[in-house]
Protein backbone atom coordinates (compact mmCIF):
# COMPACT_ATOMS: atom_id res chain seq x y z
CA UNK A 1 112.09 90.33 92.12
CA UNK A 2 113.03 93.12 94.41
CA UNK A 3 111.47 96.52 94.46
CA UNK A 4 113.70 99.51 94.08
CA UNK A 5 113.14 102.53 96.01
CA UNK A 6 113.01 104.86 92.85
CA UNK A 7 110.09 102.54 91.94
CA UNK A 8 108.53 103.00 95.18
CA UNK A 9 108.71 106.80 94.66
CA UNK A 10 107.66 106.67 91.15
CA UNK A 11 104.79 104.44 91.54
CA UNK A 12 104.05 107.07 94.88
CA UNK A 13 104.46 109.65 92.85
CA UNK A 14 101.70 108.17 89.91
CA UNK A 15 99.09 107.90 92.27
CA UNK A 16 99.61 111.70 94.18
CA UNK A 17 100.42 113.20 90.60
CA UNK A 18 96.54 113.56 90.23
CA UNK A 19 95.39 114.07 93.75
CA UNK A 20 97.91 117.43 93.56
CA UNK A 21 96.52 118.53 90.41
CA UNK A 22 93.19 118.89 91.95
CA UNK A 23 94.11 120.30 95.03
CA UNK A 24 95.79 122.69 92.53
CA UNK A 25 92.83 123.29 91.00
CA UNK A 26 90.43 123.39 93.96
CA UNK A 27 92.47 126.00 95.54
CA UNK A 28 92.54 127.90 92.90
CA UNK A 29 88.94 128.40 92.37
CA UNK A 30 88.38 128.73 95.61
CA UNK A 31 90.41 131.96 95.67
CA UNK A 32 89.45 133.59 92.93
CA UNK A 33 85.89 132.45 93.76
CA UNK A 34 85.09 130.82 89.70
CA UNK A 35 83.35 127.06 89.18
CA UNK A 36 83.56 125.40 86.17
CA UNK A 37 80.04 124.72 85.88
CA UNK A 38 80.66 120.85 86.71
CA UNK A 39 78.68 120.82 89.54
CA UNK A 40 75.80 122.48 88.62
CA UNK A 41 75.78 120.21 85.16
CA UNK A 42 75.70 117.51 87.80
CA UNK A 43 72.83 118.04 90.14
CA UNK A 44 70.71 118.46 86.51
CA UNK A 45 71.87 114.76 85.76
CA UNK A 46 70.75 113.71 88.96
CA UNK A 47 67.58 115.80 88.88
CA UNK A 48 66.81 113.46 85.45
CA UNK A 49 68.02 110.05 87.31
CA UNK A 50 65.29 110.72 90.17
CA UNK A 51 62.80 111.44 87.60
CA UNK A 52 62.89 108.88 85.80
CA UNK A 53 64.09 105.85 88.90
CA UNK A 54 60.09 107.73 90.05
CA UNK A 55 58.51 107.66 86.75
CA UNK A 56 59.66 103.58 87.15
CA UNK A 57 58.30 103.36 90.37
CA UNK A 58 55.06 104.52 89.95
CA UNK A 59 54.25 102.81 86.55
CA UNK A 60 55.28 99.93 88.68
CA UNK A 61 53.12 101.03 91.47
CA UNK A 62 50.24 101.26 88.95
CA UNK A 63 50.40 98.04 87.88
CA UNK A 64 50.49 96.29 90.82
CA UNK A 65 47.74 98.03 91.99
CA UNK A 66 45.63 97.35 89.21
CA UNK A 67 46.56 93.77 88.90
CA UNK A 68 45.74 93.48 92.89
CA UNK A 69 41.89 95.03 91.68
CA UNK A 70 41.28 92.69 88.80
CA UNK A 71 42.25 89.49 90.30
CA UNK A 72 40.10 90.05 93.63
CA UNK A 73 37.09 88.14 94.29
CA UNK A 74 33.69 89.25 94.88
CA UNK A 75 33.17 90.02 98.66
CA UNK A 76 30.73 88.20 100.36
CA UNK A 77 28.07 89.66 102.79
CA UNK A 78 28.74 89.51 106.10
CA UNK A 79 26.58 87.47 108.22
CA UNK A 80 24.83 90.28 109.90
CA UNK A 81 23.85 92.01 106.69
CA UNK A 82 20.48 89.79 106.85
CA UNK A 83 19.63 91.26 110.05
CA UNK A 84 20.19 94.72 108.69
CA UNK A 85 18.18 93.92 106.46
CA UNK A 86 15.11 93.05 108.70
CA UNK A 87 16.42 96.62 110.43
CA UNK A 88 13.73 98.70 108.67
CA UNK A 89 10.92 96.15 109.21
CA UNK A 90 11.73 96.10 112.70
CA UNK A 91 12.21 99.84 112.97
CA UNK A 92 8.34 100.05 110.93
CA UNK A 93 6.86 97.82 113.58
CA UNK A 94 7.97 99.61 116.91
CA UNK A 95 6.49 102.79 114.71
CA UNK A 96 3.59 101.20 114.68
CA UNK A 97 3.25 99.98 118.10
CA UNK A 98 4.34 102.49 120.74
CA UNK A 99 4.04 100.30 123.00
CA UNK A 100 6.76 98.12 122.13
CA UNK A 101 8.93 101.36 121.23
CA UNK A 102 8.60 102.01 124.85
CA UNK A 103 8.87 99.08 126.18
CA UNK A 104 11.70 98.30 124.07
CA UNK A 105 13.32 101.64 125.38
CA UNK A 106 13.07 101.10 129.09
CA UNK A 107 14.59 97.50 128.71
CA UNK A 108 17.65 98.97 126.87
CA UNK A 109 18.21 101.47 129.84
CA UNK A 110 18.07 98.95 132.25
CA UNK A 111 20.34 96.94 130.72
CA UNK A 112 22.73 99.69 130.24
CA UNK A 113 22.01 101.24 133.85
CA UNK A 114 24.20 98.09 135.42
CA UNK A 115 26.93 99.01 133.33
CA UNK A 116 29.62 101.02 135.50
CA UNK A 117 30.85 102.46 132.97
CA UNK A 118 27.65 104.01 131.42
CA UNK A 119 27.20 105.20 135.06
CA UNK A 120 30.35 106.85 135.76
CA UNK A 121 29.70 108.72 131.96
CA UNK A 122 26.26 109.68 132.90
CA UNK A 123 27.78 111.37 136.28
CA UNK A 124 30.24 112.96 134.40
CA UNK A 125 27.44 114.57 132.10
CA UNK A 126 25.21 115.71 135.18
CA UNK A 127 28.24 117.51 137.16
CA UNK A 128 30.19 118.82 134.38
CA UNK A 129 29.56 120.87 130.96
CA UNK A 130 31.13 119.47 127.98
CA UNK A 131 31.42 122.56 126.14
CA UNK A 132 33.81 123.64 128.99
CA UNK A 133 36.40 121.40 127.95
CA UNK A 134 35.68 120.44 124.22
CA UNK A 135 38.59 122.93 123.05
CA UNK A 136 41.25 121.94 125.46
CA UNK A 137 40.25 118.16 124.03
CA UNK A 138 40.24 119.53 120.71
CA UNK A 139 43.68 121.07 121.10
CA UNK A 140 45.33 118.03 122.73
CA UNK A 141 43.80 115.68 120.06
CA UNK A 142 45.30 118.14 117.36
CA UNK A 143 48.46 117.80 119.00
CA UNK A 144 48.66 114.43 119.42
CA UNK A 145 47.50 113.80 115.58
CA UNK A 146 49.84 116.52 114.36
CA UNK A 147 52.05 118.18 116.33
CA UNK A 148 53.29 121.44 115.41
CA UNK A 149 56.61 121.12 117.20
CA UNK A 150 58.35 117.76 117.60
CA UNK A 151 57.85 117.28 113.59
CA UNK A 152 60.08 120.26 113.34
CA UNK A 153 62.91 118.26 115.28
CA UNK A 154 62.94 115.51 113.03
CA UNK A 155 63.65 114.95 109.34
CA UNK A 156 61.12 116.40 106.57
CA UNK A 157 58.17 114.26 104.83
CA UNK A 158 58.88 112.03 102.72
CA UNK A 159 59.84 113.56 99.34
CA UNK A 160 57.27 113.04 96.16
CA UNK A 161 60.48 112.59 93.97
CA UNK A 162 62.70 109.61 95.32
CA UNK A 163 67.03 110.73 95.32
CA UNK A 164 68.26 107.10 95.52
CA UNK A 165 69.08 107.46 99.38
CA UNK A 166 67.66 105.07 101.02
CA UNK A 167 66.58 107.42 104.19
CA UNK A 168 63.86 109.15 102.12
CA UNK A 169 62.02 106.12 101.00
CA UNK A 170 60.41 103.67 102.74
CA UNK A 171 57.75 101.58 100.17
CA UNK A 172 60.35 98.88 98.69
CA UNK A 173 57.61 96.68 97.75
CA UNK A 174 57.17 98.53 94.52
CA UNK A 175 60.60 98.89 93.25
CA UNK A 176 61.67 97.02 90.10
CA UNK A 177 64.94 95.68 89.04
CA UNK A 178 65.56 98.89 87.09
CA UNK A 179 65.40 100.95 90.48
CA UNK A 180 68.05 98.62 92.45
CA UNK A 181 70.26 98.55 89.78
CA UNK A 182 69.70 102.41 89.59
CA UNK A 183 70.08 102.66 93.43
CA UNK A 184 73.40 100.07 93.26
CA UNK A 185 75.10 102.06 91.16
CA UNK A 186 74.21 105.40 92.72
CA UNK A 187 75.92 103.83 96.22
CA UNK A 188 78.81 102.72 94.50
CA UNK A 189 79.26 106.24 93.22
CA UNK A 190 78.45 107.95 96.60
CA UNK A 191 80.88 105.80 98.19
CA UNK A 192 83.40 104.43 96.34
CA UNK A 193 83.92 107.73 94.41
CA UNK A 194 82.60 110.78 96.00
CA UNK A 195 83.56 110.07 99.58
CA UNK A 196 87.04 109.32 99.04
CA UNK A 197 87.37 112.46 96.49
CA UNK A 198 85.31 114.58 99.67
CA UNK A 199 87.32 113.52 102.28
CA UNK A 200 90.73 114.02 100.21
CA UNK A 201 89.34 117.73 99.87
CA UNK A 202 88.26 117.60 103.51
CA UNK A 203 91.42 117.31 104.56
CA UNK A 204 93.17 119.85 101.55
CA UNK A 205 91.01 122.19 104.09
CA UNK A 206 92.20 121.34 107.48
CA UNK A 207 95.78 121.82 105.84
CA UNK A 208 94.96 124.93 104.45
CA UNK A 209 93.19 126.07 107.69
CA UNK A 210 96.46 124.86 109.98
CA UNK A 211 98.93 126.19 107.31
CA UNK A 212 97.41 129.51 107.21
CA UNK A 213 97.44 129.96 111.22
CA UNK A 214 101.33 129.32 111.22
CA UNK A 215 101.40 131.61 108.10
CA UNK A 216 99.27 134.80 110.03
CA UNK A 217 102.17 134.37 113.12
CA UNK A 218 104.54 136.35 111.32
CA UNK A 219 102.19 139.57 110.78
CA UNK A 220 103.33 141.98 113.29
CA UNK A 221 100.59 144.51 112.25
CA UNK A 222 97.00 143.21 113.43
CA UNK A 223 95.19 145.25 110.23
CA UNK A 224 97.62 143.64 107.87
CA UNK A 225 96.62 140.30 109.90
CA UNK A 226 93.02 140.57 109.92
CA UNK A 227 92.66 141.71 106.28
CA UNK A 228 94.75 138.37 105.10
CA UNK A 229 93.07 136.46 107.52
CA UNK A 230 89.48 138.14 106.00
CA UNK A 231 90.18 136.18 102.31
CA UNK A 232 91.96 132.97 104.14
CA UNK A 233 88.41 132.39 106.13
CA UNK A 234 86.35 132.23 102.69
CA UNK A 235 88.94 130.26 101.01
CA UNK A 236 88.97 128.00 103.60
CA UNK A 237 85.10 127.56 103.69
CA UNK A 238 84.75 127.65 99.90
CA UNK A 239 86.92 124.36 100.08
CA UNK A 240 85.17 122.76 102.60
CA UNK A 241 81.78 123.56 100.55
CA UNK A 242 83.26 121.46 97.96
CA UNK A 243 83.30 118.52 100.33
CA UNK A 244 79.58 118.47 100.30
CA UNK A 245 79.37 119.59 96.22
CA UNK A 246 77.24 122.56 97.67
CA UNK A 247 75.36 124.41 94.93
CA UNK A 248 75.31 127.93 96.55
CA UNK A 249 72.91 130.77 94.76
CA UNK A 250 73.38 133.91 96.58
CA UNK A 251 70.71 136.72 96.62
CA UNK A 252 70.33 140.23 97.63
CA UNK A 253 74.27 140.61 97.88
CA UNK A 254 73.70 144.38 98.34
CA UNK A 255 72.36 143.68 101.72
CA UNK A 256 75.36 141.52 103.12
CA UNK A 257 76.33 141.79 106.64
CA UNK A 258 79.31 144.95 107.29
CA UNK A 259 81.52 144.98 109.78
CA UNK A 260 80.53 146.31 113.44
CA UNK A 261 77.14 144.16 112.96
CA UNK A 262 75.13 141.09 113.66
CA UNK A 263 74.34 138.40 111.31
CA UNK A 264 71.19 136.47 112.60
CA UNK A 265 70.04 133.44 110.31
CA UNK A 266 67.68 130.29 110.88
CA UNK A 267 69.67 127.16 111.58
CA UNK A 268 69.47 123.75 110.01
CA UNK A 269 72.94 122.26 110.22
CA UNK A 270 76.54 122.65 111.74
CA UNK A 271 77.37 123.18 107.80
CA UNK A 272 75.32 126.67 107.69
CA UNK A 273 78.48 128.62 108.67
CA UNK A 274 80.17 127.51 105.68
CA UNK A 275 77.25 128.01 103.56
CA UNK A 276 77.44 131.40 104.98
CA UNK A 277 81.20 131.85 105.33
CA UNK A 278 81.92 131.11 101.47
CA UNK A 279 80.71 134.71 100.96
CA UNK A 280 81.67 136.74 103.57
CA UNK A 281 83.68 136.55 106.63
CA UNK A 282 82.75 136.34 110.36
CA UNK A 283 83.44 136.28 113.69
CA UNK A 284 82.38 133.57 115.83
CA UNK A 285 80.76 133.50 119.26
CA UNK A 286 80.51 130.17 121.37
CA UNK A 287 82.30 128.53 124.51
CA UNK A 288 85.52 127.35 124.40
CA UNK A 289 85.76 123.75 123.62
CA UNK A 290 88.84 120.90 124.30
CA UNK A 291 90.25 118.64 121.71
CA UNK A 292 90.26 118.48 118.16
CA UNK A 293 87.39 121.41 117.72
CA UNK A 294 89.53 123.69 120.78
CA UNK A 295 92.61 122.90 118.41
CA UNK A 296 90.34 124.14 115.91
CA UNK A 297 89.03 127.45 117.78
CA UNK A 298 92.56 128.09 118.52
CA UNK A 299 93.34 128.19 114.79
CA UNK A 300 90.60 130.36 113.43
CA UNK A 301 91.28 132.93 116.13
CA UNK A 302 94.40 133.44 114.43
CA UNK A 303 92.27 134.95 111.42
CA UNK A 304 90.11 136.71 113.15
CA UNK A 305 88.58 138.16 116.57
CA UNK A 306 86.52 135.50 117.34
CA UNK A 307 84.21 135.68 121.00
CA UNK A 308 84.77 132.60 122.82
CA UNK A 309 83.78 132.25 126.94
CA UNK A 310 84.75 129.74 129.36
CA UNK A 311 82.16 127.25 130.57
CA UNK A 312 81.60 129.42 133.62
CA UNK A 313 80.79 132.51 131.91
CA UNK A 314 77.95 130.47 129.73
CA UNK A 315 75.11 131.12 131.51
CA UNK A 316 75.94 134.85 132.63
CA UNK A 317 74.22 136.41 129.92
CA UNK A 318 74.67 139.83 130.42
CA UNK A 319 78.64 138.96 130.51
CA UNK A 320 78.46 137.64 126.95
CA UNK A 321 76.20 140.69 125.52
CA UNK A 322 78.97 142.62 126.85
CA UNK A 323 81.71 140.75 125.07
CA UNK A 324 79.50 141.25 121.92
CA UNK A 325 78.73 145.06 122.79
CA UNK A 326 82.12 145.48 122.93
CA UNK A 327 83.27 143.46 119.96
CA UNK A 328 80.64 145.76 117.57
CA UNK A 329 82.03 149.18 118.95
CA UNK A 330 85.81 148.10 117.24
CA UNK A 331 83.85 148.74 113.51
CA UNK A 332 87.11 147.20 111.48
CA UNK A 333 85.50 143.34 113.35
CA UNK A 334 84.03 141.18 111.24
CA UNK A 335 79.99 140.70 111.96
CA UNK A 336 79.22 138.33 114.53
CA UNK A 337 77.58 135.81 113.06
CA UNK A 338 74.28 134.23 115.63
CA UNK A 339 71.90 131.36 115.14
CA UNK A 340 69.07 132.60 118.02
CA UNK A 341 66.83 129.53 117.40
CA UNK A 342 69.51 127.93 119.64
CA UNK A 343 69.39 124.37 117.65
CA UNK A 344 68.89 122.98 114.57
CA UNK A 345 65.33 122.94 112.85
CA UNK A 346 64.48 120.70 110.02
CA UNK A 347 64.03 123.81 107.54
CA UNK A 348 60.28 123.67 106.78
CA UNK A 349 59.75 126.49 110.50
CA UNK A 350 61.61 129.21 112.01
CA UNK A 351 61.20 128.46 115.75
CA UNK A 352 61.69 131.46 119.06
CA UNK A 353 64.82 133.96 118.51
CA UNK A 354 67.12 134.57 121.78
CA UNK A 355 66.47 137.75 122.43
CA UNK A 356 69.99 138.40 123.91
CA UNK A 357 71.55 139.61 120.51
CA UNK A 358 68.58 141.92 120.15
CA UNK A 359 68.99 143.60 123.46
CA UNK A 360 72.57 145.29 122.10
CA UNK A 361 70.33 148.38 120.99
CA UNK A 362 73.06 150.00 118.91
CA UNK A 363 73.76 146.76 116.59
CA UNK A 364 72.24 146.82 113.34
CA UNK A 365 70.71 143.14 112.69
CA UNK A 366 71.59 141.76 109.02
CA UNK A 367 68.63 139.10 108.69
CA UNK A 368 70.01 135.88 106.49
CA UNK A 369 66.91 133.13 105.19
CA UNK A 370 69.27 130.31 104.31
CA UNK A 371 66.78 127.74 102.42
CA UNK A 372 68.25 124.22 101.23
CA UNK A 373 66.46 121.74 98.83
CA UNK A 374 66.52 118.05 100.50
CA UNK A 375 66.12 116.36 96.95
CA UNK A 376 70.07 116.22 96.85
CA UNK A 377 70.74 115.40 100.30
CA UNK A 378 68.79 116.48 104.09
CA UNK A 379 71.36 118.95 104.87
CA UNK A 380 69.24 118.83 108.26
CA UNK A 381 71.23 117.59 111.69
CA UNK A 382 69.13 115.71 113.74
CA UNK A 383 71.51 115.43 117.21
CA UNK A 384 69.19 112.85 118.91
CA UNK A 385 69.96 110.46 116.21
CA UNK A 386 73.35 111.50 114.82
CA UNK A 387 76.73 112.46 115.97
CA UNK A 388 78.28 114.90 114.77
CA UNK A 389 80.92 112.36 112.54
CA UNK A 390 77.89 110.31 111.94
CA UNK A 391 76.08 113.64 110.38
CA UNK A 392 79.39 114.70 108.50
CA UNK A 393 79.59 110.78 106.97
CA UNK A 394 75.86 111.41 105.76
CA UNK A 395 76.99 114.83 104.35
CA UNK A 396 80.23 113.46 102.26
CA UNK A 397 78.03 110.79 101.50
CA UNK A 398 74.85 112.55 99.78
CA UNK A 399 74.89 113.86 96.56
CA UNK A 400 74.83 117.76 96.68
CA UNK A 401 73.64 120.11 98.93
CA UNK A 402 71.97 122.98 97.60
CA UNK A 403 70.75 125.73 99.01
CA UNK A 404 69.50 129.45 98.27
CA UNK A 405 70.87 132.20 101.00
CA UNK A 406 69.08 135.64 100.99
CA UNK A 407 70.21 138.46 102.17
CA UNK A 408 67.43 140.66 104.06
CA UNK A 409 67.74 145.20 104.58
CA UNK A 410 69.23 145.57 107.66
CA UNK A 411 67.29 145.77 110.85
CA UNK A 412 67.14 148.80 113.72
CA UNK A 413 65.54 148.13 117.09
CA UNK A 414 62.10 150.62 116.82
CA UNK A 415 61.73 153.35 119.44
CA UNK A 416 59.42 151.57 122.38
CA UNK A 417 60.10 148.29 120.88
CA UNK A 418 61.15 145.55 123.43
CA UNK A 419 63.79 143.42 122.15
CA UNK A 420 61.18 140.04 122.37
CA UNK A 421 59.12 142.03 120.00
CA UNK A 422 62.41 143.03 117.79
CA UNK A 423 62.99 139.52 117.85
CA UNK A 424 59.53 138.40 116.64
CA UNK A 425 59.72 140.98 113.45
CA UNK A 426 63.19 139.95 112.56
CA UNK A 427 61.96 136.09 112.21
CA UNK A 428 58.92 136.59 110.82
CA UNK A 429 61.20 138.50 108.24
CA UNK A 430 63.35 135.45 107.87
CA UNK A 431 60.30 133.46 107.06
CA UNK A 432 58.42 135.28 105.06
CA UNK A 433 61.61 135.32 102.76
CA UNK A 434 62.23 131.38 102.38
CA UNK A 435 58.56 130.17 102.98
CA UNK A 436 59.23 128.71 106.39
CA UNK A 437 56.10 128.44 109.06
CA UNK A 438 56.40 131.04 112.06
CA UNK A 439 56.44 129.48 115.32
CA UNK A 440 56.73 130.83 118.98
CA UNK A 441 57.48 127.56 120.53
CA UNK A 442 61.02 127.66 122.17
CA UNK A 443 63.66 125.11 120.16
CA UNK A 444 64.65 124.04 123.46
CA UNK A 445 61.56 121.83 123.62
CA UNK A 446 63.90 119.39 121.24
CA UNK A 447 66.06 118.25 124.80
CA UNK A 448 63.48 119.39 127.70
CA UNK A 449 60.02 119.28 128.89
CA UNK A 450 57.48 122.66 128.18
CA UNK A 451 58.75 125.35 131.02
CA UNK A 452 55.71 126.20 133.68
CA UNK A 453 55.36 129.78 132.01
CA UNK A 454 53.53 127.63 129.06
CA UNK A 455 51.71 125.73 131.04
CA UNK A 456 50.42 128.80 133.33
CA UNK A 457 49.78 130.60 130.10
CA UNK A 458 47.63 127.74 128.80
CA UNK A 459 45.63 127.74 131.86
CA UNK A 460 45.00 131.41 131.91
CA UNK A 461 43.35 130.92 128.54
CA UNK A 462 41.35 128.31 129.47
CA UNK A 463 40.54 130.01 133.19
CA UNK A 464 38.99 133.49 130.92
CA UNK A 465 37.53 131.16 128.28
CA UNK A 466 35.16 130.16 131.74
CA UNK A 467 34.72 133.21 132.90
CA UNK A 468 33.55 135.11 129.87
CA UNK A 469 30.70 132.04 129.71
């Protein structure tokens, strides 16, 4: 039996029917900025789930455990307990006879004394102080034990309350058949149902953002184009929130970022500017890129005046702080938003600002503490071990991000401040507010070796650390 055409376009037009009702819908929430409440009813479902698939696993844990204790047999002694037993008596004896002690002494030396190696130590003692390097060795051992730093670069701890994704736990040895069915049927929802429904709304975005570039052509006045471009920007990135299910809480919305400003926050993921951009607008700074994400540069500069440099102009930084003086003096531009860590951190440290937004003396600095919470999802971009579309698939695939942004006062330069030092207060700000540790160490040490200025610096300490003994 042949197929018809109208069937074709009926049967087409059953499966769209629903895919267009909730792009309807997403759209429309998205500009009027309202949720229905679904989302958030959802991450407090899952928050019960990963109780209880941990509640399982422990009880499990327990018993094991327990089971492993009762059933063990007695240790026996190991053969050299009998001489430590005869230890004491021996120990009495050369007391008694000094003699022997002595004797006993100068034998053990001698033996000893033809060892190289007991040599070489015994030089080492007689031409150099231990106390002269015991903190240096204390310092490297700390560092190689637990390292300040490189943890930052990589993923958090391990979690106490397992999400079902298999990334954040590692023990399977404990896990029941209640927890694999549990975790089955949370990948079958993550990617039979949640990515297809993501990536349908990921590209209801894209549409929206190329539809709304061709639609801002046809403004002959730039105010007129800038103010529509202003609520096409949010839409756009309250859309694209939705891809992830992002749970945003907002606080401190009296202290959000004006026009004629700079927005400096700490940096976790690519996604932060959405995070960011679902509540306010701004423009962009970065080098201009080829491809799908210059096609994409292209396109938001038609919504706003966004700062991008050639490849050339990347490393002349005073050429860039002048494109951003000048971009702050026009006050109807949107705040330039600036991540000065320079990379992404794993969101438990705020790592060295840039100073080279904090040398533009007449900017006022909005501080932004955005804070996620990795039991939904590790909203954390790890570029050594991801792409980018690897990172986004991880995204689209997780359950929820959610995340708390806070809005900090604004932020003048003080008079005889340097802008290192401006720098320092503004991120010790930032952490204070979302309980992240304050670091000095550059984020560049995620791609390259420690510069010599570290390495001089931690020589000076140890060269006065001699002197003053």
């Amino acid at each position: 039996m042949m197929i018809t055409t109208a069937q074709v376009f009926t049967i087409i037009s059953i499966i769209c029917a629903p895919m267009v009702g909730i792009a309807a819908l997403v759209l429309t929430l998205a500009a009027l900025n309202l949720s229905l409440g679904i989302r958030r009813l959802y991450v407090q479902l899952l928050a019960l789930i990963f109780d209880y698939a941990t509640k399982i696993k422990r009880d499990k844990e327990i018993s094991i455990d327990s089971n492993a204790s009762s059933d063990e047999p007695p240790t026996p002694l190991p053969p050299s307990t009998a001489k430590n037993k005869l230890a004491p008596t021996l120990e009495k004896k050369n007391e008694d006879n000094p003699a022997e002690k002595t004797n006993s002494s100068i034998h053990s030396f001698d033996r000893r004394s033809q060892d190289p190696l007991f040599n070489s130590a015994l030089l080492l003692l007689y031409n150099s102080s231990l106390r002269d390097i015991i903190d240096c060795t204390r310092q490297g051992l700390e560092a190689i034990v637990d390292d300040d730093v490189t943890k930052r670069f990589t993923s958090a701890e391990e979690m106490v309350v397992w999400n079902l994704l298999t990334r954040t736990q590692q023990q399977h040895e404990y896990f029941s058949m209640r927890v694999t069915l549990l975790w089955f049927l949370g990948f079958c929802v993550r990617y039979f149902i949640l990515f297809p429904f993501r990536l349908f709304l990921f590209i209801l975005g894209v549409l929206w953002m190329l539809g709304s570039a061709v639609f801002l052509q046809y403004f002959p006045a730039k105010d007129a184009k800038l103010r529509f471009g202003f609520y096409i920007n949010i839409v756009l990135h309250r859309i694209l929130s939705r891809v992830f299910s992002a749970i945003i809480t907002i606080h401190n919305t009296e202290h959000r970022a004006k026009c004629g400003s700079i927005c400096v926050a700490n940096h976790t993921s690519p996604i932060d500017v959405i995070i960011l951009s679902t509540d306010n607008s701004f423009s962009m700074i970065g080098q201009q890129q080829g491809g799908f994400f210059g096609m994409v540069q292209r396109t938001l500069s038609q919504t706003a005046n966004h700062i991008w440099f050639e490849r050339s102009e990347a490393k002349d930084r005073h050429m860039v702080a002048e494109k951003m003086r000048e971009h702050i003096q026009a006050h109807n531009n949107l705040p330039i938003l600036i991540f000065p860590e320079g990379t992404c951190i794993n969101n438990t440290s705020v790592m060295m600002f840039k100073k080279g937004c904090f040398e533009i003396t007449e900017a006022t600095i909005y501080p932004v503490a955005i804070k996620y919470d990795n039991r939904f999802g590790d909203a954390f971009w790890n570029s050594s071990k991801h792409e980018l579309f690897q990172y986004l698939i991880l995204m689209m695939t997780s359950w929820a991000i959610v995340v708390d942004v806070y809005y900090l006062p604004p932020m003048t330069i003080e008079e005889g401040e340097t802008s290192v030092d401006f720098a320092r207060r503004v991120k010790a700000a930032i952490a204070k507010q979302g309980g992240f540790v304050d670091l000095e160490w550059d984020g560049g040490l995620k791609r390259a070796l420690p510069k010599a200025d570290y390495k001089a610096e931690e020589q000076r300490k140890f060269y006065e650390m001699l002197k003053t003994e």
